[in-house]
C-alpha atoms as a PDB file:
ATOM      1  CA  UNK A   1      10.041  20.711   8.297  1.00  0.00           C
ATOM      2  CA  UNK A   2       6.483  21.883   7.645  1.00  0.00           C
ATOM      3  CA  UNK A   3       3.364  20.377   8.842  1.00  0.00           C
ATOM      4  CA  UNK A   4       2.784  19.092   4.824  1.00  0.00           C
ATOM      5  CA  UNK A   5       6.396  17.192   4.854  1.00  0.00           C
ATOM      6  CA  UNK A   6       5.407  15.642   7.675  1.00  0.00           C
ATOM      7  CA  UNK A   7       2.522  14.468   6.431  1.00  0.00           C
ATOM      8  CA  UNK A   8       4.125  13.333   3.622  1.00  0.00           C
ATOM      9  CA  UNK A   9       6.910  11.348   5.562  1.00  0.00           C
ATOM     10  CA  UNK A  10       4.633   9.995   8.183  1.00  0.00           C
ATOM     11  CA  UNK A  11       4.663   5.835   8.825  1.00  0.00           C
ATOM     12  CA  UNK A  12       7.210   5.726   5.739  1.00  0.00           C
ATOM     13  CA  UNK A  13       9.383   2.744   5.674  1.00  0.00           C
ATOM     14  CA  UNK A  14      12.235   4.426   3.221  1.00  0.00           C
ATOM     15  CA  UNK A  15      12.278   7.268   1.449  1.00  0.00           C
ATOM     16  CA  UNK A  16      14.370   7.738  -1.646  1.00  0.00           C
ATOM     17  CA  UNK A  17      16.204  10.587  -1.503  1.00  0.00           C
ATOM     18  CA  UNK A  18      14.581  12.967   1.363  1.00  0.00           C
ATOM     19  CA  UNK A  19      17.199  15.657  -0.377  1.00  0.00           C
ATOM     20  CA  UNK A  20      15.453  15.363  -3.670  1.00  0.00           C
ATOM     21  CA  UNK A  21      12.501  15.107  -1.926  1.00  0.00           C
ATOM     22  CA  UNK A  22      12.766  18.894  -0.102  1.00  0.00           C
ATOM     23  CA  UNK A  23      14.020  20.231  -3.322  1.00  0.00           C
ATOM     24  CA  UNK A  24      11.126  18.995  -5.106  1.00  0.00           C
ATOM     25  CA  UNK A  25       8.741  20.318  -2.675  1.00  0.00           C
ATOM     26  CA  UNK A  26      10.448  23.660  -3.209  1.00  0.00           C
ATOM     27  CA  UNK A  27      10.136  23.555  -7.154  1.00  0.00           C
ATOM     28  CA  UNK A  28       6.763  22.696  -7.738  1.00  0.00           C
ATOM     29  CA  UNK A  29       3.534  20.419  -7.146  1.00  0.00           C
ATOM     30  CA  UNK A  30       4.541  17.137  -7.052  1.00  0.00           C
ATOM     31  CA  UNK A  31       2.927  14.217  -8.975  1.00  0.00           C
ATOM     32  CA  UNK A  32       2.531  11.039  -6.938  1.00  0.00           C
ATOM     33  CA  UNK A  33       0.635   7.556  -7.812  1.00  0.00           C
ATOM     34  CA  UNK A  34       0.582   4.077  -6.750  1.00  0.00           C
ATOM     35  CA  UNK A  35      -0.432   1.473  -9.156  1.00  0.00           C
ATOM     36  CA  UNK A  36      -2.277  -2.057  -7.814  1.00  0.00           C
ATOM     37  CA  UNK A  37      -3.037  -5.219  -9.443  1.00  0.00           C
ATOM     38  CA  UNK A  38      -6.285  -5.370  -9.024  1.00  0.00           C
ATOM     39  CA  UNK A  39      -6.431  -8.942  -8.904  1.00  0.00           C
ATOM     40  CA  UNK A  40      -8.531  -9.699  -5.838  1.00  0.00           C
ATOM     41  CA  UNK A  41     -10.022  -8.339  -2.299  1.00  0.00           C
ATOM     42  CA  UNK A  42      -8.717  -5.222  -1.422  1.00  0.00           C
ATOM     43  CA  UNK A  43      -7.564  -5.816   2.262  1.00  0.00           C
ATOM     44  CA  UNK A  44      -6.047  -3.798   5.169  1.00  0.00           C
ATOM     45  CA  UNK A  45      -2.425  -4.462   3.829  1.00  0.00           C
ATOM     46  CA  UNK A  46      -4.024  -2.292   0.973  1.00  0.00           C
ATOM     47  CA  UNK A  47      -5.387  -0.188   2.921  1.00  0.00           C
ATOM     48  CA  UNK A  48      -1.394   1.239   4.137  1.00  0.00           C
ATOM     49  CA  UNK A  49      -0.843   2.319   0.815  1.00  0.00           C
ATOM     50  CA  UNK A  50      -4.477   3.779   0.527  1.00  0.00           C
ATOM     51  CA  UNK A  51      -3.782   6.184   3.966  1.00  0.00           C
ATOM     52  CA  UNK A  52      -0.570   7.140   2.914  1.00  0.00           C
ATOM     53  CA  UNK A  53      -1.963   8.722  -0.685  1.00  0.00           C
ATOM     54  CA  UNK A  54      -4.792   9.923   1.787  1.00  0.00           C
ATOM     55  CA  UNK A  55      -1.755  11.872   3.042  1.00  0.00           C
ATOM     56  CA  UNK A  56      -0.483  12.599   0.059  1.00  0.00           C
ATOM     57  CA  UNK A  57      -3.592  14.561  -0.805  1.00  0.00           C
ATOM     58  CA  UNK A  58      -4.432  15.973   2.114  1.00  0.00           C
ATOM     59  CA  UNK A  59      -0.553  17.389   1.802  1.00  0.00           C
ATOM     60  CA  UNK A  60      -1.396  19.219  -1.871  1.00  0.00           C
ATOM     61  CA  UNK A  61       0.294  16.807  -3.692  1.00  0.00           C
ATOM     62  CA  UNK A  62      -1.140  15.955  -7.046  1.00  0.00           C
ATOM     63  CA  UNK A  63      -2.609  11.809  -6.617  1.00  0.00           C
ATOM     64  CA  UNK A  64      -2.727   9.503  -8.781  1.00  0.00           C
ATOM     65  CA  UNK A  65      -3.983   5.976  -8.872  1.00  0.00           C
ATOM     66  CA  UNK A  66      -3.447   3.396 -11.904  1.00  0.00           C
ATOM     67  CA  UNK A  67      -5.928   0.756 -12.072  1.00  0.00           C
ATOM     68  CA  UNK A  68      -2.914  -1.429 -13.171  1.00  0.00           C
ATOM     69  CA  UNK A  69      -5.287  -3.884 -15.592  1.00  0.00           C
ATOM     70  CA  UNK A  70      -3.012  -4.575 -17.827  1.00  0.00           C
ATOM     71  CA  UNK A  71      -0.271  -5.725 -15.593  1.00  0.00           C
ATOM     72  CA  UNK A  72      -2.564  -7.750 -13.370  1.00  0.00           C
ATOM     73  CA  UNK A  73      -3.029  -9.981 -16.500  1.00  0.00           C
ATOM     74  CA  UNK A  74       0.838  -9.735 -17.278  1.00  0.00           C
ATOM     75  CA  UNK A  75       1.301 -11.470 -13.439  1.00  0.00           C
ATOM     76  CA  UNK A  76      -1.242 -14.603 -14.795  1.00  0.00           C
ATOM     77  CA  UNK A  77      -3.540 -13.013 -12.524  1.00  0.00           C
ATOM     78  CA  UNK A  78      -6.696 -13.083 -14.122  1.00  0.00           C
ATOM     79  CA  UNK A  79      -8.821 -12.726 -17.880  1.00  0.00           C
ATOM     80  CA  UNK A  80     -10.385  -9.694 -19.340  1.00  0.00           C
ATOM     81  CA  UNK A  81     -13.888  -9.960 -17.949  1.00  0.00           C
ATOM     82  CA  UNK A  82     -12.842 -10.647 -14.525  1.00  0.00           C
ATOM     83  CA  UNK A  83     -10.564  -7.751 -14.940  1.00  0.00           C
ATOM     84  CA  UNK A  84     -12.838  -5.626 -15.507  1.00  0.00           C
ATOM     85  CA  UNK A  85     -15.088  -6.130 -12.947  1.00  0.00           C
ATOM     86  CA  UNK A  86     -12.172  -6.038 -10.082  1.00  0.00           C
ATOM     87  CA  UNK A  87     -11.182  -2.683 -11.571  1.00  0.00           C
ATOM     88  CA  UNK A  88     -14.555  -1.087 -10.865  1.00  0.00           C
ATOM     89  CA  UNK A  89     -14.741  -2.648  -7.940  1.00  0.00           C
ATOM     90  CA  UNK A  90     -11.076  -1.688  -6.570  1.00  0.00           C
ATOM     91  CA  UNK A  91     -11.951   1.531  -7.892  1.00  0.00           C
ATOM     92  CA  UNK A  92     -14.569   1.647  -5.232  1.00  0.00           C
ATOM     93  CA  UNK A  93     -13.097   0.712  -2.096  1.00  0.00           C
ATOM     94  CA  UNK A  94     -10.052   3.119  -2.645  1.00  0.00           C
ATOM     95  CA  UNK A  95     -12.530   6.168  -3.078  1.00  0.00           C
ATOM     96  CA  UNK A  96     -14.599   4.685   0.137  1.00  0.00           C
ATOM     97  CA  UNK A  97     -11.567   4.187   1.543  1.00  0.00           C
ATOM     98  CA  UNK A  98     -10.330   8.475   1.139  1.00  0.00           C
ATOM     99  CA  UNK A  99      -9.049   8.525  -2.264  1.00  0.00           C
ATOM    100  CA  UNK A 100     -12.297  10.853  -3.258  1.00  0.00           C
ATOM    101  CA  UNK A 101      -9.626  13.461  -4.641  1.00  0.00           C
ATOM    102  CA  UNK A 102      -7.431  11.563  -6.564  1.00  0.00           C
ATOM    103  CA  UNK A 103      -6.841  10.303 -10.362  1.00  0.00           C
ATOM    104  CA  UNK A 104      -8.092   6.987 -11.681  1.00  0.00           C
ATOM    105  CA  UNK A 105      -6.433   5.888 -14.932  1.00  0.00           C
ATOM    106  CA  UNK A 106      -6.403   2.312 -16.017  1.00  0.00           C
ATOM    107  CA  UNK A 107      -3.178   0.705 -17.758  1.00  0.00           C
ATOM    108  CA  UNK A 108      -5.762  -0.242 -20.905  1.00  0.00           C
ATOM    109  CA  UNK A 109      -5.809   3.780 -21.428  1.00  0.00           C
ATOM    110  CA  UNK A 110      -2.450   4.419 -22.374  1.00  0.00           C
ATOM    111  CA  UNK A 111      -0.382   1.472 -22.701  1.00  0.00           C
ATOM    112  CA  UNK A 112      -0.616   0.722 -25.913  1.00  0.00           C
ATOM    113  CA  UNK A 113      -0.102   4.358 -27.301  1.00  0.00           C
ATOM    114  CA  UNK A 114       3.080   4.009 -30.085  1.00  0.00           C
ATOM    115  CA  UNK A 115       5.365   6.382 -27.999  1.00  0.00           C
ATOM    116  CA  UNK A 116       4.493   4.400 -24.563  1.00  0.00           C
ATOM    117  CA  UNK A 117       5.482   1.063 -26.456  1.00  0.00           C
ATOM    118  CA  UNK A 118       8.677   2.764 -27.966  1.00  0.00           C
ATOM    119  CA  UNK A 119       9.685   3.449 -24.498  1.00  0.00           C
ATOM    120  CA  UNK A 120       9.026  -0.068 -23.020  1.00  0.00           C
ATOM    121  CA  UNK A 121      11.630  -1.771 -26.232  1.00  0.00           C
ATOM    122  CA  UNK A 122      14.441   0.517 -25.144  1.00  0.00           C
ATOM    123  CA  UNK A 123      13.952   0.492 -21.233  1.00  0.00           C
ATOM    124  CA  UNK A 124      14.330  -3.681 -22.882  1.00  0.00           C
ATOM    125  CA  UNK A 125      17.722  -2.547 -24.329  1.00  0.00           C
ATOM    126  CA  UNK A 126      18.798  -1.005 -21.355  1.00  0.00           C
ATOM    127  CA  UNK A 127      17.932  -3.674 -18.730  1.00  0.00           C
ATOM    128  CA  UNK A 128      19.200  -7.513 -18.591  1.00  0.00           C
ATOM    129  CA  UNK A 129      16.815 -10.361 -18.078  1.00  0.00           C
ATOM    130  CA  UNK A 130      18.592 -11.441 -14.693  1.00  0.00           C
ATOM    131  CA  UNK A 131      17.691  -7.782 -13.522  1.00  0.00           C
ATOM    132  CA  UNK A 132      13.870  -7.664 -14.710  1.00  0.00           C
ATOM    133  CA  UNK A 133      14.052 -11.183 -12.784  1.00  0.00           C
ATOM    134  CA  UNK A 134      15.068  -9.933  -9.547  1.00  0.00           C
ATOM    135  CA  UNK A 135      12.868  -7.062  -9.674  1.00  0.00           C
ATOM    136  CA  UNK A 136      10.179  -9.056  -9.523  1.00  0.00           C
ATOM    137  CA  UNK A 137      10.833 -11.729  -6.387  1.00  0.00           C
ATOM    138  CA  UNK A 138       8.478  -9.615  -4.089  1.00  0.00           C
ATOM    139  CA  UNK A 139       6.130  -9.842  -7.001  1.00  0.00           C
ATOM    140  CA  UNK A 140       5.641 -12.009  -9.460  1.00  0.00           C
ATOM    141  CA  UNK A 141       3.123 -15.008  -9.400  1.00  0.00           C
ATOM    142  CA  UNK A 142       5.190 -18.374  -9.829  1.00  0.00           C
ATOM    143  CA  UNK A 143       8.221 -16.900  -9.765  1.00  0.00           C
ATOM    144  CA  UNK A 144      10.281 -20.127 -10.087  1.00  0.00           C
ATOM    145  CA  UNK A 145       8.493 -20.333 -13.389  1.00  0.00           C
ATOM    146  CA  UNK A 146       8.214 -17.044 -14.613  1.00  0.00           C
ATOM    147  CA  UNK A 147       7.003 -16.207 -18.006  1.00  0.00           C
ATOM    148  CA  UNK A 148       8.255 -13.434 -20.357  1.00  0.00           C
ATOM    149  CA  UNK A 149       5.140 -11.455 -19.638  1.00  0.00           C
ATOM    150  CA  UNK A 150       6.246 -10.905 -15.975  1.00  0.00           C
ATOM    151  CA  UNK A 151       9.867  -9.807 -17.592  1.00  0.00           C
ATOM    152  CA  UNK A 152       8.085  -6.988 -19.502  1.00  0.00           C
ATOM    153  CA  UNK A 153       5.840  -6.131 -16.750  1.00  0.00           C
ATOM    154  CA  UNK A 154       8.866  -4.156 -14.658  1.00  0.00           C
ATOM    155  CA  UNK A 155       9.821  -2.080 -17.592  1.00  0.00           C
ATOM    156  CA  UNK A 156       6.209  -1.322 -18.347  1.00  0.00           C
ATOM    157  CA  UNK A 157       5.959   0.019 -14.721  1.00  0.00           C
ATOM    158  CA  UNK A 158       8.793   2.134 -15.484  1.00  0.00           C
ATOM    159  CA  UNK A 159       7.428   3.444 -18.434  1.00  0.00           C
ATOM    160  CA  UNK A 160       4.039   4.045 -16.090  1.00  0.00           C
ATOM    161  CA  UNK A 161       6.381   6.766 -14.245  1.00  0.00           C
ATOM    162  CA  UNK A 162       7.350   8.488 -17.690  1.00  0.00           C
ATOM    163  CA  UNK A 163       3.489   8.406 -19.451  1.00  0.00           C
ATOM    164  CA  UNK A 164       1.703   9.744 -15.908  1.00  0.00           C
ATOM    165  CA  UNK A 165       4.318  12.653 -15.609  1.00  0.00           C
ATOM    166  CA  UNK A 166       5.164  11.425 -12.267  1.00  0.00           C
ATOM    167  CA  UNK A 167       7.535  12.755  -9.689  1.00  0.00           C
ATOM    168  CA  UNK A 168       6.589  10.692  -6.574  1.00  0.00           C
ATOM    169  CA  UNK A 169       6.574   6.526  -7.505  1.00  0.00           C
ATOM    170  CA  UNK A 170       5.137   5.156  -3.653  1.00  0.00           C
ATOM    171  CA  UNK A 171       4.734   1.530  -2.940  1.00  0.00           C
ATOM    172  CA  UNK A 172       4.893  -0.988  -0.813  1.00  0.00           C
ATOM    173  CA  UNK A 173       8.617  -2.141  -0.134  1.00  0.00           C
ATOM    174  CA  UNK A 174       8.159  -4.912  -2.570  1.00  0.00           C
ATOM    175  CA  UNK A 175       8.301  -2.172  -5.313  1.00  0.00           C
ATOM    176  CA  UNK A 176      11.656  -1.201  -4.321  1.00  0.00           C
ATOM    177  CA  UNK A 177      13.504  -3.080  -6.614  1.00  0.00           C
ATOM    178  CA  UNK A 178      11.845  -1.867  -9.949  1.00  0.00           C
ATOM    179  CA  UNK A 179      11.877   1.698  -8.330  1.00  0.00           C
ATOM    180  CA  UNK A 180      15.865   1.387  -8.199  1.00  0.00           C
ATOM    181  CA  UNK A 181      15.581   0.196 -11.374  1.00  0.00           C
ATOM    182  CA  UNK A 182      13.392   3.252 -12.753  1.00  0.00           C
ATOM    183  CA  UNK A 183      16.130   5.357 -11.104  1.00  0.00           C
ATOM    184  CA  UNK A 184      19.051   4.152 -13.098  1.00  0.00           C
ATOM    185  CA  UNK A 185      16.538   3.865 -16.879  1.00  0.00           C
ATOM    186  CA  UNK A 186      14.766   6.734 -16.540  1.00  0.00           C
ATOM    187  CA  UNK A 187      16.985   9.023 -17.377  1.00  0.00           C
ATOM    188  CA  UNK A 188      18.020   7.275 -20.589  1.00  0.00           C
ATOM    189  CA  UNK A 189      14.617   7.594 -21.738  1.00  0.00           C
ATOM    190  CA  UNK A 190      14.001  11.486 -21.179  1.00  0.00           C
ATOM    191  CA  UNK A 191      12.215  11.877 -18.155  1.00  0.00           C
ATOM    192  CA  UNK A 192      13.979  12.673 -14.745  1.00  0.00           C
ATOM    193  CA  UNK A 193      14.882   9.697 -11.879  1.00  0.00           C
ATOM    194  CA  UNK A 194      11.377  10.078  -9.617  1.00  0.00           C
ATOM    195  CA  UNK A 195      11.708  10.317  -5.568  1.00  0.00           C
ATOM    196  CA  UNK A 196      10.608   7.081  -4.184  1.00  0.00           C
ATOM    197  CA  UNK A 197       8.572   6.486  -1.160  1.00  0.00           C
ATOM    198  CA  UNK A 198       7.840   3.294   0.518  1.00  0.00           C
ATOM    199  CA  UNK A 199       5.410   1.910   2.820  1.00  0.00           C
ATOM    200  CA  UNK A 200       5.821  -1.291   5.160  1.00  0.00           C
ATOM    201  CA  UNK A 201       4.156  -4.083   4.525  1.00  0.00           C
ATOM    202  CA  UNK A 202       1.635  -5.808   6.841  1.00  0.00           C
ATOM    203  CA  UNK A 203       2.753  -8.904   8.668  1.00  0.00           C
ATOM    204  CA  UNK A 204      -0.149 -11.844   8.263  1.00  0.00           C
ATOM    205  CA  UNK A 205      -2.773 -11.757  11.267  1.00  0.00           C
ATOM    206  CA  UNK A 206      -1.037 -15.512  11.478  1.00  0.00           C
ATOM    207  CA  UNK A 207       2.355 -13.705  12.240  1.00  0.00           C
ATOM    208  CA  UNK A 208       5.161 -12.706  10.290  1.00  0.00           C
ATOM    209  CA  UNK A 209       6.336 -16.340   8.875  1.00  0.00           C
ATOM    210  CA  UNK A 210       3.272 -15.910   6.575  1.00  0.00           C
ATOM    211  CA  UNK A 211       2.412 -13.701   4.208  1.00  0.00           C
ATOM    212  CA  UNK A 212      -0.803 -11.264   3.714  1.00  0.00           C
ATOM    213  CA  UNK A 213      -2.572 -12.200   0.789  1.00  0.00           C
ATOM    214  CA  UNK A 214      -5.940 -11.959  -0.391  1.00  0.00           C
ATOM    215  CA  UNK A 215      -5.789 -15.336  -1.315  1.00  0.00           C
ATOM    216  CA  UNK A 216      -5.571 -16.594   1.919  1.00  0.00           C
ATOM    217  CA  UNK A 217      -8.274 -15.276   3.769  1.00  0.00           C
ATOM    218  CA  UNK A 218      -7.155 -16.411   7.387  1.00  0.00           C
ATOM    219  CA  UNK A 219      -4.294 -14.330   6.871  1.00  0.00           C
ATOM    220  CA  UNK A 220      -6.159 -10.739   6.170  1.00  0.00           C
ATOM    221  CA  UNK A 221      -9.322  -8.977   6.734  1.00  0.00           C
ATOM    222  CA  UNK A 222     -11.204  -7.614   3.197  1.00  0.00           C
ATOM    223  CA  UNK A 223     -12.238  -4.418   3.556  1.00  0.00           C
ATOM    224  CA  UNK A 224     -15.865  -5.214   2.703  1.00  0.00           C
ATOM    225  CA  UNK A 225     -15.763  -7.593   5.487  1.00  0.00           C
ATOM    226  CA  UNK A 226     -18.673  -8.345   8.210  1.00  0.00           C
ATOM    227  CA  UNK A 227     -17.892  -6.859  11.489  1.00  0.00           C
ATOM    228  CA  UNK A 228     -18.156 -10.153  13.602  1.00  0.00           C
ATOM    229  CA  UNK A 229     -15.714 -11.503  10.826  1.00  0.00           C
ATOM    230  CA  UNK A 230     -13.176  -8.788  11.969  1.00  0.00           C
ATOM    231  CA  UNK A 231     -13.696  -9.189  15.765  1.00  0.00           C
ATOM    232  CA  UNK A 232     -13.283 -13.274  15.356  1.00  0.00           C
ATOM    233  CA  UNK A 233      -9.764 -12.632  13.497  1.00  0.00           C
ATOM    234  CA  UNK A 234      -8.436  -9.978  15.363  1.00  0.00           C
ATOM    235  CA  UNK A 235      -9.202 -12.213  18.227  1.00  0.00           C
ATOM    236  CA  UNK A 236      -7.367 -15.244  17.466  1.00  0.00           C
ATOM    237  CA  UNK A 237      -4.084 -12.846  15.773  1.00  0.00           C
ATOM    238  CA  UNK A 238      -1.183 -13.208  16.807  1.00  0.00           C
ATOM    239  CA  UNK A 239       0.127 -10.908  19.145  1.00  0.00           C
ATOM    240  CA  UNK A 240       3.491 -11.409  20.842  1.00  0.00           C
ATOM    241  CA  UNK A 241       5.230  -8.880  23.313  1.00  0.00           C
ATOM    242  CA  UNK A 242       7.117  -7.341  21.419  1.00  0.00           C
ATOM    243  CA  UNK A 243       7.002  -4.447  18.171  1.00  0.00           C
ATOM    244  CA  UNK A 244       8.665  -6.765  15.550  1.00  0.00           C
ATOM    245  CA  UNK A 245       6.486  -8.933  13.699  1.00  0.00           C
ATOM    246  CA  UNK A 246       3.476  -7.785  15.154  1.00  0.00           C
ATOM    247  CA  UNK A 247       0.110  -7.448  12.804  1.00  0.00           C
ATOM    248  CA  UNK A 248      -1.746  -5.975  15.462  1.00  0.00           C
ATOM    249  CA  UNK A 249       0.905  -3.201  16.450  1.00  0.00           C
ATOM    250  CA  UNK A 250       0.885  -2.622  13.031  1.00  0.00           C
ATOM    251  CA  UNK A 251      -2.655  -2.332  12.731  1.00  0.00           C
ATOM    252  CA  UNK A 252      -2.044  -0.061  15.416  1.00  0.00           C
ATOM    253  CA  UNK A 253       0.525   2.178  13.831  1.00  0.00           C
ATOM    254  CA  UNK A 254      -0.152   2.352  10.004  1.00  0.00           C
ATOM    255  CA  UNK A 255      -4.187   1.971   9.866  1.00  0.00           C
ATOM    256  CA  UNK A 256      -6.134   3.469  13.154  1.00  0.00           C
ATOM    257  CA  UNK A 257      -4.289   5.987  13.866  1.00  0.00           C
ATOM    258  CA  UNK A 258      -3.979   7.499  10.612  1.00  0.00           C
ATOM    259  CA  UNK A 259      -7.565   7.201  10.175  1.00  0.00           C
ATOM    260  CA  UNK A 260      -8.909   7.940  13.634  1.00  0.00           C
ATOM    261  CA  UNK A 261      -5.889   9.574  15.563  1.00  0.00           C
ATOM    262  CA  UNK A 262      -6.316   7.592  18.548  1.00  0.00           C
ATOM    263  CA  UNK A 263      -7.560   4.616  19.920  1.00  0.00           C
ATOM    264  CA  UNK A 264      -9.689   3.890  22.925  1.00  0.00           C
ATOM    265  CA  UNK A 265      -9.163   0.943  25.396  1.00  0.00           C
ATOM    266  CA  UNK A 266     -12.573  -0.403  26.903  1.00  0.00           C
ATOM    267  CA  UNK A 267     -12.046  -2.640  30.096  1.00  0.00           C
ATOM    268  CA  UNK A 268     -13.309  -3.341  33.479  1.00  0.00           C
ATOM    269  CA  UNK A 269     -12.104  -0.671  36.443  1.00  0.00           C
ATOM    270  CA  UNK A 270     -10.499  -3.564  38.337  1.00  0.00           C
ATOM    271  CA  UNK A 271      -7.975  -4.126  35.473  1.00  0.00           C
ATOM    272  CA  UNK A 272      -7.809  -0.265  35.104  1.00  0.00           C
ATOM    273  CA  UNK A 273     -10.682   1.247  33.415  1.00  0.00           C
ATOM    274  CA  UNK A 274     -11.186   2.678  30.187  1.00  0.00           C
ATOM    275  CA  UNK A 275      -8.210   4.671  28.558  1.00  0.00           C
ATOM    276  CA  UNK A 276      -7.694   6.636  25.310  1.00  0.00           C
ATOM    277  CA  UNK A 277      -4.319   6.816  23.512  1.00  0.00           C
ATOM    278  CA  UNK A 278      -3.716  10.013  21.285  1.00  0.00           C
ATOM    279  CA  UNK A 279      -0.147   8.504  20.443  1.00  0.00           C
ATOM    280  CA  UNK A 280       0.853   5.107  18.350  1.00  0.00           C
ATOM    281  CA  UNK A 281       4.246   5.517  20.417  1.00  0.00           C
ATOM    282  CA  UNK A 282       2.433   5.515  24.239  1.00  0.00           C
ATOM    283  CA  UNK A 283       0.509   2.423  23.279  1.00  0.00           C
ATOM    284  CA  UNK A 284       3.019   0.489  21.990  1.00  0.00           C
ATOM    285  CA  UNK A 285       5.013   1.844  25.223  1.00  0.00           C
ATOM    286  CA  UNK A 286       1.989   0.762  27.670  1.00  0.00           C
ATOM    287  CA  UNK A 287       1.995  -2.287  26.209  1.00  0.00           C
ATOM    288  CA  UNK A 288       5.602  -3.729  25.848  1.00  0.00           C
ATOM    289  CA  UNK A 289       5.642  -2.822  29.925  1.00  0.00           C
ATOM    290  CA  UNK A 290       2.428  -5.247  30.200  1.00  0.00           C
ATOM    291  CA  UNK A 291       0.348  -2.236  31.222  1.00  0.00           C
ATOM    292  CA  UNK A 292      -2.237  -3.506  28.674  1.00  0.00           C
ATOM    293  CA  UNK A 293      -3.238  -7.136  27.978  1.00  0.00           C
ATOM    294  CA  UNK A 294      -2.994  -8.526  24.761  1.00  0.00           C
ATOM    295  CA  UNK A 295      -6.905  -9.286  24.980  1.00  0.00           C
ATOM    296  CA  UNK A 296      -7.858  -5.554  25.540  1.00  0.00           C
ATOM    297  CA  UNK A 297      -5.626  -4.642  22.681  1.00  0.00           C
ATOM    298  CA  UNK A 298      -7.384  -6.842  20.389  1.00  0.00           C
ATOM    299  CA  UNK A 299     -10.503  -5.814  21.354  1.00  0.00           C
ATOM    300  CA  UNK A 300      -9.936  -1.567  20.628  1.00  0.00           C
ATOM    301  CA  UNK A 301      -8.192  -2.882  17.224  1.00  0.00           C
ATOM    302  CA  UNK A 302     -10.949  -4.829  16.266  1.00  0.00           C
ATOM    303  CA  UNK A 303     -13.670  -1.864  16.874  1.00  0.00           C
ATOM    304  CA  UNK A 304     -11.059   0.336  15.878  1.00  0.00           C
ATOM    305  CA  UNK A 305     -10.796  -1.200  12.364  1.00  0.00           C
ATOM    306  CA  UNK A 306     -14.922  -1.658  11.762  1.00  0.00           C
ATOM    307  CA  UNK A 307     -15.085   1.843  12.076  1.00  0.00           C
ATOM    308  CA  UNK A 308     -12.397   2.971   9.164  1.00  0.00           C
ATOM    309  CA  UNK A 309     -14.040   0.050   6.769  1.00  0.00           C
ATOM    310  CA  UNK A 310     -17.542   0.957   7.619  1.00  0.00           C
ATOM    311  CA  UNK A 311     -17.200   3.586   4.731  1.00  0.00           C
ATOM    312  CA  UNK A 312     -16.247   0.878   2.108  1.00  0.00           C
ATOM    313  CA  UNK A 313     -18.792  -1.835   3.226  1.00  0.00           C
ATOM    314  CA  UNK A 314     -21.319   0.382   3.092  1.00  0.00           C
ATOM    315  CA  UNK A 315     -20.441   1.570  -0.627  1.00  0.00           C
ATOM    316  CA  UNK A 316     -19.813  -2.088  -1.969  1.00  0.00           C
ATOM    317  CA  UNK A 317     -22.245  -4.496  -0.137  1.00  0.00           C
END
């Protein structure tokens, strides 16, 4: 392995195939992009996907971002005007946030091109509607009552892979299902099956029962958020013993480290003194012995996390 495909790899929940993936590496300079909705705060469950294209970058791979406008309405998630202004404004915390190399391209620049339409009618032929339905459970808005615009909104994404030239489709593990799905279509359409890659998804600062969303905001933390803000919900997050489930172990794993490479412990010399971890894997081993209290955890996360936001606050507020 070479220091780039580790990169690459690093804090990956799945990747799809790592042999393709090698042999690609070998035949060129991949193409990689994430699309997101933008459909409301960008939060640190954005953020995973944001670090990981960081890596993508920093690895020499070609990144690109869609602006995914037109599928954020598709998902009932929003009108044009308000649209527009997330856009700009997601565009903004993803450059803050290390994306100051990459693509942006918006959905409204190519998706209604004659040859980009031709391709979404026969991925249409090719896919039933119980398919396009359970490709979109980890998505769709209302998805006890979904609409036909959230049917055509998988095979659009699909045809997202062919128009951007992509190799690399990465996303959150609720894209898996339409990325198995561009696997099988993709072919039929001309353009080759891409390599998937797939980050985790954050468990809610209320625990895992609940979901991160940015429209519950005592669930996440916005990345334009005020530092007390962060400190007060990091505070009362839950934080069990234990690796599974844990938002703040997560935290740990998939946001500070990546962006700082280590994480420093302030506390009192009668409960041990300060400490420094260079390691995700000797915290989370200090602290499932009990060598570190929950509280002092919380505490380096919180401080932890101001610093890798302070870039985006200070560009949007």
């Amino acid at each position: 392995m070479t220091a780039e495909s580790d990169l690459i790899m690093r804090n990956t929940e799945e990747i799809i195939t790592m042999e393709e993936l090698n042999l690609l590496l070998k035949e060129k300079k991949p193409v990689t992009y994430c699309g997101y909705e933008v459909s409301g705060p960008v939060h640190i469950g954005t953020m995973v996907a944001v670090l990981k294209q960081v890596d993508f970058q920093n690895s020499g791979l070609r990144t690109k971002v869609l602006l995914a406008d037109v599928h954020t309405h598709l998902n009932r998630k929003g009108d044009g005007k308000f649209i527009e202004e997330m856009a700009e404004y997601w565009k903004k915390c993803l450059i803050a946030g290390g994306l100051k190399n990459a693509e942006f391209i918006r959905g409204t620049e190519f998706q209604f091109n004659k040859d980009y339409i031709r391709d979404v009618l026969n991925l249409g032929l090719l896919t039933t509607l119980n398919r396009a339905l359970r490709s979109m459970q980890d998505i769709a808005r209302d998805i006890e009552h979904a609409h036909v615009s959230q049917m055509i909104y998988p095979l659009m994404q699909i045809a997202d892979i062919k128009a951007l030239g992509i190799d690399i489709a990465h996303g959150g593990m609720e894209q898996r299902k339409i990325h198995m799905l561009a696997r099988e279509t993709l072919p039929e359409i001309g353009h080759r099956k891409p390599v998937c890659i797939h980050t985790p998804l954050l468990c809610s600062l209320q625990g895992p029962e609940t979901k991160m969303s940015s429209s519950k905001p005592e669930t996440m933390i916005a990345v334009e958020e005020e530092p007390d803000s962060i400190r007060k919900k990091i505070s009362n997050a839950y934080c069990p013993l234990s690796n599974d489930g844990n938002p703040i172990l997560q935290i740990c794993r998939y946001l500070i480290f990546p962006g700082l490479d280590k994480i420093e412990i302030r506390r009192e010399e009668r409960f041990g003194g300060d400490i420094e971890f260079n390691s995700y894997y000797e915290l989370e081993k200090e602290y499932l012995e009990k060598k570190l209290h929950p509280m002092d955890l919380k505490n380096a996360v919180a401080e932890g996390l101001i610093e890798i936001l302070e870039p985006v606050r200070e560009k949007i507020l």
